[in-house]
Protein backbone atom coordinates (compact mmCIF):
# COMPACT_ATOMS: atom_id res chain seq x y z
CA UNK A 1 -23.51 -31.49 -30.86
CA UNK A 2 -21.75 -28.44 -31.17
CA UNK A 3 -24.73 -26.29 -29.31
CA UNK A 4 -24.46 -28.99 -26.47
CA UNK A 5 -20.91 -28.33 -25.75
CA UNK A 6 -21.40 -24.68 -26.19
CA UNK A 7 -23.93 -24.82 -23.31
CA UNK A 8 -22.19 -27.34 -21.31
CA UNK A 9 -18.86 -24.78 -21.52
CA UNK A 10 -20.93 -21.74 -20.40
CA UNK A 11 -23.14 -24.03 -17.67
CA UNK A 12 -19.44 -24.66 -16.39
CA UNK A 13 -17.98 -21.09 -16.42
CA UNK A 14 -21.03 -20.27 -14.48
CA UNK A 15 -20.50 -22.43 -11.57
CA UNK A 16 -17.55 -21.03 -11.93
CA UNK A 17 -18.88 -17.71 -11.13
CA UNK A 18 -20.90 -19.18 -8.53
CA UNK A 19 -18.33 -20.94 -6.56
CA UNK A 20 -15.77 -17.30 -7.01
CA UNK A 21 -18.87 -14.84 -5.37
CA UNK A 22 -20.04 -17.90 -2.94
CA UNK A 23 -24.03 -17.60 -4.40
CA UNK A 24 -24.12 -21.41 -3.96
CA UNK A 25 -22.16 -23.46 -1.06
CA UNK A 26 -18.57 -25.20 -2.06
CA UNK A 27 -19.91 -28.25 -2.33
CA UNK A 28 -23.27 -27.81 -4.35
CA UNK A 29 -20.35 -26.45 -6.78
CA UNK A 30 -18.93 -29.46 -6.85
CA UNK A 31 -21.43 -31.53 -7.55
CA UNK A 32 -22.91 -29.48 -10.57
CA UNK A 33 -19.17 -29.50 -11.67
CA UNK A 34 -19.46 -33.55 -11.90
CA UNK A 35 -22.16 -33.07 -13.76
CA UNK A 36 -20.91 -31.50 -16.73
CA UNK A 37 -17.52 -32.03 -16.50
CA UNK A 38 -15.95 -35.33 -17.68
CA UNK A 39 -12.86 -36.88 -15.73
CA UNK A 40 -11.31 -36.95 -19.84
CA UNK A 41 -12.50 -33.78 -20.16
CA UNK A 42 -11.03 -31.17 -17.43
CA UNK A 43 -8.42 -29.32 -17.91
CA UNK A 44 -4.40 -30.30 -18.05
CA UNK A 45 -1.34 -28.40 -17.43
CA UNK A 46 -1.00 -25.38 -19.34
CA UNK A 47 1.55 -22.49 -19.34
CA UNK A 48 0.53 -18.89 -19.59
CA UNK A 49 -3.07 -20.39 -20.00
CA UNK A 50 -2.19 -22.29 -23.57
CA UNK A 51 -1.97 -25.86 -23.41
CA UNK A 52 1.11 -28.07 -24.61
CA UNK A 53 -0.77 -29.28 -27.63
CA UNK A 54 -1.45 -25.26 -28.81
CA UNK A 55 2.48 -24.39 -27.94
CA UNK A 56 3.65 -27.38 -30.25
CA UNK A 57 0.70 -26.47 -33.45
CA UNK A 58 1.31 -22.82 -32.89
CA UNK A 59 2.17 -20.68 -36.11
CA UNK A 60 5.60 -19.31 -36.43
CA UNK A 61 3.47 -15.95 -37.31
CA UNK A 62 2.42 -15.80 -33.54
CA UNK A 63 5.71 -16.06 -32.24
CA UNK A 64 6.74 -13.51 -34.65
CA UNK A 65 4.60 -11.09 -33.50
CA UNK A 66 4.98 -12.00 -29.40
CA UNK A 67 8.85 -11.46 -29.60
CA UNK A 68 8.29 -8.45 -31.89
CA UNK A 69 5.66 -7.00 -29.42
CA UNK A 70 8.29 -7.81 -26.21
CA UNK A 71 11.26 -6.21 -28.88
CA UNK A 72 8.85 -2.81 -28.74
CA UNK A 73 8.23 -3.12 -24.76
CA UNK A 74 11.96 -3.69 -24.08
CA UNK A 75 13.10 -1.11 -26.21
CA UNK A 76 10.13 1.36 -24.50
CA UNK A 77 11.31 0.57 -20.84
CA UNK A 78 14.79 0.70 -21.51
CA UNK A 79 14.12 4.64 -23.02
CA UNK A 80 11.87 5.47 -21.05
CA UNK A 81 13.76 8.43 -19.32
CA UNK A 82 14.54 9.80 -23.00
CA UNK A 83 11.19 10.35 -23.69
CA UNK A 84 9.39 13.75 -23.32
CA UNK A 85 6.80 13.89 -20.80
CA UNK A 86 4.01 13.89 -23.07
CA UNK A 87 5.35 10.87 -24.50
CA UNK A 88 5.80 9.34 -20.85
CA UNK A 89 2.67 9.87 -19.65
CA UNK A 90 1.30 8.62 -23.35
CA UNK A 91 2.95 5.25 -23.00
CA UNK A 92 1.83 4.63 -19.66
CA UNK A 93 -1.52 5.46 -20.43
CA UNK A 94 -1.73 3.13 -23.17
CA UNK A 95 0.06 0.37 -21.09
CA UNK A 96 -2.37 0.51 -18.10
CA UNK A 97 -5.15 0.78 -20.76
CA UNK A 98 -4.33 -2.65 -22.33
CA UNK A 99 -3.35 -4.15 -18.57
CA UNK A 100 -7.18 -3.09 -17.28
CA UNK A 101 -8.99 -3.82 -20.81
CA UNK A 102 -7.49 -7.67 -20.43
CA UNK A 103 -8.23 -8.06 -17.06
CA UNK A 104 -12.15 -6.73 -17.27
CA UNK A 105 -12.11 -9.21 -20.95
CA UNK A 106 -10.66 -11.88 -18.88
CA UNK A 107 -12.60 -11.54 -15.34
CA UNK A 108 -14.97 -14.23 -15.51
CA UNK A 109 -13.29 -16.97 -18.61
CA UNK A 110 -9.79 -16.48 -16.41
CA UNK A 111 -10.39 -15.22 -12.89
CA UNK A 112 -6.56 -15.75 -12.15
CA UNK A 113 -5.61 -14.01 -15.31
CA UNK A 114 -7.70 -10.97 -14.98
CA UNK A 115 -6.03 -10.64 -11.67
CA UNK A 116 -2.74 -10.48 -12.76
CA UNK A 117 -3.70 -7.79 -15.56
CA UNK A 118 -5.51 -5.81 -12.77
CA UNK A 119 -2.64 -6.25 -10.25
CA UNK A 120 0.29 -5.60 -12.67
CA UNK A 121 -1.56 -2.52 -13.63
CA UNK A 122 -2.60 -1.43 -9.96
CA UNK A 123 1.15 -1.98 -9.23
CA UNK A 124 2.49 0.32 -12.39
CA UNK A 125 0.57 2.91 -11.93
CA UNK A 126 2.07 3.50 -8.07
CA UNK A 127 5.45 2.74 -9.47
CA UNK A 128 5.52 4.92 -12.74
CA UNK A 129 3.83 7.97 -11.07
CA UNK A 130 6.83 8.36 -8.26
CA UNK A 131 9.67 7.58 -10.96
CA UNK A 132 8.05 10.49 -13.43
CA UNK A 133 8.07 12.49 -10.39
CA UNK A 134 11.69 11.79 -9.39
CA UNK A 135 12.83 12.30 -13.13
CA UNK A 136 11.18 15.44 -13.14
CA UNK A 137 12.97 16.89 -10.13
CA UNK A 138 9.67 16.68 -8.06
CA UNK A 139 10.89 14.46 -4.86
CA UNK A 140 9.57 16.37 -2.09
CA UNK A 141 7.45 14.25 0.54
CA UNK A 142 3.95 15.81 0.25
CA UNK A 143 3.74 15.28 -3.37
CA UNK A 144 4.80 12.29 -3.47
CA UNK A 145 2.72 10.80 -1.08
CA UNK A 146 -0.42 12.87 -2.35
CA UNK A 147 0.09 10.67 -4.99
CA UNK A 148 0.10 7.47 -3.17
CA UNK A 149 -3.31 8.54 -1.96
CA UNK A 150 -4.35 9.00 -5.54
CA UNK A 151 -3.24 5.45 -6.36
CA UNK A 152 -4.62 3.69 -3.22
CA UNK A 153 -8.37 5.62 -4.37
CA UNK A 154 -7.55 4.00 -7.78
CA UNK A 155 -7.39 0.37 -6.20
CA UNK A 156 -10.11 0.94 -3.88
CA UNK A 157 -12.33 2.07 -7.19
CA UNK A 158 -10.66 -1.00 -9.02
CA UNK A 159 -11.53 -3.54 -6.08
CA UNK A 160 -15.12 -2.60 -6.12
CA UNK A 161 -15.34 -2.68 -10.26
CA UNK A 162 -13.69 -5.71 -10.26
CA UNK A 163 -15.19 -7.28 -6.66
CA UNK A 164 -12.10 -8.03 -5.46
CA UNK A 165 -11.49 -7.82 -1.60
CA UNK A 166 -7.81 -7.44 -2.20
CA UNK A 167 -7.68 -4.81 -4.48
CA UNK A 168 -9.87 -2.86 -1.73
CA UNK A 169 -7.97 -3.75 1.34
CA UNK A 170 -4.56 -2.62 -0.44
CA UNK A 171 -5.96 0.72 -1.11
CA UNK A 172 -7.34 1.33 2.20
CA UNK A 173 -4.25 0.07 4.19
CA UNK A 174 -2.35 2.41 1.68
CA UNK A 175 -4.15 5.09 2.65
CA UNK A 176 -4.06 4.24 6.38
CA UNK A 177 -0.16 4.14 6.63
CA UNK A 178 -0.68 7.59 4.57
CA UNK A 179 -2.76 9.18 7.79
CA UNK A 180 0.44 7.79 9.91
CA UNK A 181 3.04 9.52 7.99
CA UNK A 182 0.85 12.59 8.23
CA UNK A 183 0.18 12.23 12.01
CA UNK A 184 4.12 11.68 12.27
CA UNK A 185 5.03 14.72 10.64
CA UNK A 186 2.25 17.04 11.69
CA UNK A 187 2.36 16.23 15.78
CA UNK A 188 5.02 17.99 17.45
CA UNK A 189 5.63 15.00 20.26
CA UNK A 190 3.48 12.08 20.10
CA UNK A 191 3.15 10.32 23.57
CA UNK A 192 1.47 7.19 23.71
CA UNK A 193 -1.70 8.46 24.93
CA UNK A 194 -2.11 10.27 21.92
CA UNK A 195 -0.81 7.41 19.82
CA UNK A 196 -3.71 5.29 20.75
CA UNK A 197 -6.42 7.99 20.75
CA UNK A 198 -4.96 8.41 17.03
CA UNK A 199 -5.53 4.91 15.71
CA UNK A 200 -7.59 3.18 18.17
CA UNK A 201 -11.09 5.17 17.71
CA UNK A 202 -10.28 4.56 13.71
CA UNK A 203 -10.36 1.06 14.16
CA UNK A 204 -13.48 1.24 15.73
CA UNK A 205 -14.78 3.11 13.04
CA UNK A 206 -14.17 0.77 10.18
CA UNK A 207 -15.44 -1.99 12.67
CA UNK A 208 -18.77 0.40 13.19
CA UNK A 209 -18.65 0.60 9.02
CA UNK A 210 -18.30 -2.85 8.57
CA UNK A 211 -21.74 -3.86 10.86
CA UNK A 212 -23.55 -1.04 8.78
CA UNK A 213 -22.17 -2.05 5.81
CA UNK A 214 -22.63 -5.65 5.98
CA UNK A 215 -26.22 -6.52 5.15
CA UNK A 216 -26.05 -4.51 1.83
CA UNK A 217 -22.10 -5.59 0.62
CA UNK A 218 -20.96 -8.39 2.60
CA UNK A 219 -17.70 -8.02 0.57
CA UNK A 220 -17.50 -4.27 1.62
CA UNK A 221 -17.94 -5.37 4.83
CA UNK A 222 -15.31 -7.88 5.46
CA UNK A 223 -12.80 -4.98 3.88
CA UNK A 224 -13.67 -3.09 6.73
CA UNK A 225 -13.47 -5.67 9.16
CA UNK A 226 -9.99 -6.86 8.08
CA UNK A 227 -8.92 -2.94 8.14
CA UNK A 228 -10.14 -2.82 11.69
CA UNK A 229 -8.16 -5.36 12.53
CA UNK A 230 -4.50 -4.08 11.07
CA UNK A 231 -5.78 -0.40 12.38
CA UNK A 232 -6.35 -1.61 15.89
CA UNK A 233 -2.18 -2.48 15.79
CA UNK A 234 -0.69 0.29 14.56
CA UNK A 235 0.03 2.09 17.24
CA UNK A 236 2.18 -0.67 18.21
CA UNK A 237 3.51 -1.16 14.63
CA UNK A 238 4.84 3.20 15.06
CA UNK A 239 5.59 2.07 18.84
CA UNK A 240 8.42 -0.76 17.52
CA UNK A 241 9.42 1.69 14.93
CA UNK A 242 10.78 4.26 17.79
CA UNK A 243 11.30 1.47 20.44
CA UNK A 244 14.22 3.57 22.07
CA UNK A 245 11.49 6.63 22.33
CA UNK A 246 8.63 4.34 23.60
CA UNK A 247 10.83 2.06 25.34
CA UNK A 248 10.30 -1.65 23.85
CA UNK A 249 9.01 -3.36 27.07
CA UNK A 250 6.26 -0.98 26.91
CA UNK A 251 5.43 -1.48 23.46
CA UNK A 252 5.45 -5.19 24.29
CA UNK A 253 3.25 -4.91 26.99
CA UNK A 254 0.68 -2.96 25.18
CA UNK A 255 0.87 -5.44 22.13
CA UNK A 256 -0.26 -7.91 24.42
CA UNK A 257 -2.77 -6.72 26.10
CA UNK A 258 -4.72 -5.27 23.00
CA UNK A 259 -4.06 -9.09 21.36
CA UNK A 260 -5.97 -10.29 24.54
CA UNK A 261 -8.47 -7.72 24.03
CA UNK A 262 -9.10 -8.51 21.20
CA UNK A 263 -9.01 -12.11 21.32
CA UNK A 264 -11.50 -11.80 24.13
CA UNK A 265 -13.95 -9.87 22.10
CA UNK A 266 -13.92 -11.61 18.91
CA UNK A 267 -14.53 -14.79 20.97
CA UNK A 268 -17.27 -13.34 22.60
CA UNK A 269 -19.16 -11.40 19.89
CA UNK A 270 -18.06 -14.59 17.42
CA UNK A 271 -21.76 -15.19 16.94
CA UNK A 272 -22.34 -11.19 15.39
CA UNK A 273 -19.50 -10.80 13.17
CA UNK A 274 -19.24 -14.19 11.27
CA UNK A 275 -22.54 -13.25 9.84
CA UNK A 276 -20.81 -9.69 8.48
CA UNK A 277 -17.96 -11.60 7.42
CA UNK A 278 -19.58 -14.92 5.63
């Protein structure tokens, strides 16, 4: 009895799996699901991923050693500008080691979960690189947004590891509005012709990548696509920035005529990219 449920709880984690990367339609999902899932049986409730009935049998021992091991991370953030920088960069280390170890131990039992590991690291590794920066004295643009790059190539690596389209979208949008603040500080005068010859032929770059792309990564390829998209605005996006350079009725008019642009087009060619896309 005990082998049967063991194989009936992995059968069930991988339709799981199946239903997360799409290998099998929603509803074929479902149906296996029925199979070897019980109506008594699925889950209830639960906070932090423990049910009631664990919180109320839970040892006194555990939450011992959870408020002792929040007692050590309080005390760590709250002295975290005493430290040395060896010790700094030692701490965070270990911190985004545990965050990335849980979320790769956690991908496919807790899909949600592993998420919120990756993402909480993702997010602390922008956030503590610019503080140690600031703290150090180092607050100058160039560095600090040389990092950003760093940390958007860090969640583009951890989106494909992981095969997660946000993780890769975040880092490539990062890195996009990184290529604006250089174009912004490197132009002398930036007319709108130059504007759109600055982002437009981009987007249709990543569009270009995402039709190459497709057949082998489909998931590579809807990054691509979606980053087409946001690229294909940002001229406008700078445009409302400096409305009283630009002159706002112009940047509305443009907006509008790229949205029916593109509307037109994606209507149109609806046939060719749903299959990059799906």
């Amino acid at each position: 009895m005990d082998k049967q449920d063991e194989k009936r709880k992995i059968m069930i984690r991988e339709i799981e799996h199946w239903r997360k990367s799409r290998l099998l339609p929603e509803q074929y999902c479902d149906f296996l699901m029925n199979l070897y899932v019980d109506n008594d049986e699925k889950p209830s409730s639960a906070l932090f991923g423990m049910s009631p009935s664990a919180i109320r049998n839970s040892n006194w021992k555990n939450w011992a050693l959870f408020f002792f091991v929040m007692g050590v991370i309080s005390f760590t953030a709250l002295n975290f500008s005493a430290f040395d920088l060896p010790m700094q960069i030692g701490v965070s280390f270990l911190f985004l080691a545990v965050c990335y170890l849980m979320g790769g131990w956690k991908r496919y039992k807790e899909p949600m979960a592993s998420q919120i590991y990756l993402g909480t690291a993702s997010l602390y590794v922008l956030f503590i690189g610019v503080y140690i920066l600031r703290i150090q004295g180092i607050d100058a643009p160039v560095p600090i947004v040389a990092y950003v790059v760093l940390c958007s190539l860090i969640w583009i690596l951890t989106g494909l590891l992981a095969r997660l389209v946000l993780f890769q979208l975040c880092g490539w949008v990062s890195l996009v509005f990184c290529y604006g603040w250089l174009l912004h500080h490197q132009l002398d005068s930036i007319n709108w012709v130059t504007l759109e010859l600055s982002w437009v032929p981009l987007s249709l770059l990543f569009c270009w990548m995402a039709w190459v792309i497709h057949e082998k990564s489909k998931q590579i390829g809807l990054v691509f696509f979606l980053l087409s998209l946001i690229v294909w605005y940002m001229p406008e996006l700078y445009g409302m920035l400096y409305a009283e350079k630009y002159g706002e009725a112009t940047v509305q008019t443009v907006l509008f005529v790229k949205m029916a642009v593109e509307g037109i087009l994606l209507y149109t060619l609806r046939k060719k990219w749903t299959e990059w896309v799906a």
